[in-house]
Protein backbone atom coordinates (compact mmCIF):
# COMPACT_ATOMS: atom_id res chain seq x y z
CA UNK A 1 116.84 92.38 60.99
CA UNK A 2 113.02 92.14 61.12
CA UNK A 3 113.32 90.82 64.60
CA UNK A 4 115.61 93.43 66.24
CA UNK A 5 113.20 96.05 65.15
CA UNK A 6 110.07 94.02 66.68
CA UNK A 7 112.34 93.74 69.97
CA UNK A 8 113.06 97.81 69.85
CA UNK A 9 109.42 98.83 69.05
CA UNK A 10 108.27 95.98 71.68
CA UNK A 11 110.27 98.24 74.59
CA UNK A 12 109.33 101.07 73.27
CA UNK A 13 105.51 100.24 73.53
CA UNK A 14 106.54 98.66 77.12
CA UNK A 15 108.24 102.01 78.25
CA UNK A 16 105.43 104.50 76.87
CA UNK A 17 103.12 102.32 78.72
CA UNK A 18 104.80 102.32 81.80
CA UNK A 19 105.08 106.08 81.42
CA UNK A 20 101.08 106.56 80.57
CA UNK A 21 100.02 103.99 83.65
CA UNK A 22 102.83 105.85 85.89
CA UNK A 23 101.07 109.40 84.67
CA UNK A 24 97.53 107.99 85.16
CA UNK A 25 97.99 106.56 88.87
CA UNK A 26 100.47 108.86 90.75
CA UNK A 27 98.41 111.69 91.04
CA UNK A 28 95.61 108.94 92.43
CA UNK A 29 98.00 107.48 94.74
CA UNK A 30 99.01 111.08 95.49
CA UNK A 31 95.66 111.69 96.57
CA UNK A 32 95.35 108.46 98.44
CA UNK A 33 98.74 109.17 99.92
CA UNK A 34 97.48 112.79 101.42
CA UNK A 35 93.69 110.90 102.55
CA UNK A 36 95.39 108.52 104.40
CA UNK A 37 98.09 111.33 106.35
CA UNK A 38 95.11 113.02 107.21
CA UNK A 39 93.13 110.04 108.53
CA UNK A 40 96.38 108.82 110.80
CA UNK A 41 96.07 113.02 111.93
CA UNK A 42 92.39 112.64 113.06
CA UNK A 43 92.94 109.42 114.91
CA UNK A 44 96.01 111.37 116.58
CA UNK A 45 93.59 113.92 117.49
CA UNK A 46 91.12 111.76 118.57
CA UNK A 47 92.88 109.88 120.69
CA UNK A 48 93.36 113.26 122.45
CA UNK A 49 90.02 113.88 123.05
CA UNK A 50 89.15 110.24 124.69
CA UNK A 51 92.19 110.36 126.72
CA UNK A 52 90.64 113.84 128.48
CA UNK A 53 86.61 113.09 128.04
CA UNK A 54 86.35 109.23 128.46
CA UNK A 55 89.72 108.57 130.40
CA UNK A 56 91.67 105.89 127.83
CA UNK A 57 94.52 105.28 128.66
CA UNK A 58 97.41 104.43 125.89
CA UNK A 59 96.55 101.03 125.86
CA UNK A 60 93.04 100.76 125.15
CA UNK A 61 93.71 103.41 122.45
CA UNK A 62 96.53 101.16 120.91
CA UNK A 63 93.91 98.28 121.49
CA UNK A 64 91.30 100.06 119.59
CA UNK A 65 93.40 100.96 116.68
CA UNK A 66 95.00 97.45 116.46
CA UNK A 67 91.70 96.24 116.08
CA UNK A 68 90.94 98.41 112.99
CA UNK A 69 93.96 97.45 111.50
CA UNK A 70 93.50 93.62 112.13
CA UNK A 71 90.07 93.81 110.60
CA UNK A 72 91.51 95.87 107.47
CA UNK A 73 93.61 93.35 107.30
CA UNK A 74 91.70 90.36 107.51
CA UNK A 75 88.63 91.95 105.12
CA UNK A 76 90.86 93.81 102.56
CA UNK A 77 93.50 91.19 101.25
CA UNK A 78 90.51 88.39 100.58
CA UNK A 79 88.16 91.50 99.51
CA UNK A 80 90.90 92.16 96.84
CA UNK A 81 90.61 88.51 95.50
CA UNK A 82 87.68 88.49 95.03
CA UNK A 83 87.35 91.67 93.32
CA UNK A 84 89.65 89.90 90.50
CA UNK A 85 87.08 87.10 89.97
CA UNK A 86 83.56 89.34 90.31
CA UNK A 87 83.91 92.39 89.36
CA UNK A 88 84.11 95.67 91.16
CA UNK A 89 80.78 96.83 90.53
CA UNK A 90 79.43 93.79 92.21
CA UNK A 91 81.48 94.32 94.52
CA UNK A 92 80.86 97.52 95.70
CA UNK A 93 77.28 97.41 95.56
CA UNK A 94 77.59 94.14 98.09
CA UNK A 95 78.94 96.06 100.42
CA UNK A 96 77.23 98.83 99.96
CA UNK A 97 73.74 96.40 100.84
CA UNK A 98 75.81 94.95 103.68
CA UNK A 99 76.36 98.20 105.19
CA UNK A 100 73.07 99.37 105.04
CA UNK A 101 71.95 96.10 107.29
């Protein structure tokens, strides 16, 4: 009997912390979500702009953008890591330094 009950209040202390973490981060992710819709807008618009005042063509746009995105994804999935082993206050102020250089 004693261990039914620890299995019942076990989920139950799983599923009110899935529903406290799921409260806490969707209205971040929300946020990040709307940031990141705006971000794709400006490039949109930017890529306007160059194709009129500089003459880009589609290519060297795509080009340009591809290269973001290959360096995002080069820097972010390794930055990640090794967020987990320092921690994100060391982190952040190395890059903060790095950009300043």
């Amino acid at each position: 009997m004693k261990n039914s009950e620890q299995t019942v209040s076990s989920e139950s202390l799983e599923s009110r912390a899935k529903r406290r973490i799921t409260r806490r981060l969707m209205p971040f992710l929300i946020v990040l979500f709307i940031i990141a819709y705006i971000d794709r807008v400006n490039v949109s618009y930017a890529a306007l702009q160059m194709r009129g005042d500089l003459g880009f063509a589609s290519e060297v746009i795509g080009f340009g953008l591809g290269i973001f995105f290959l360096g995002y994804f080069l820097f972010e999935i390794p930055g990640s890591l090794i967020v987990e082993k320092w921690s994100a206050r060391k982190w952040l102020a190395r890059i903060i330094i790095s950009w300043d250089f």
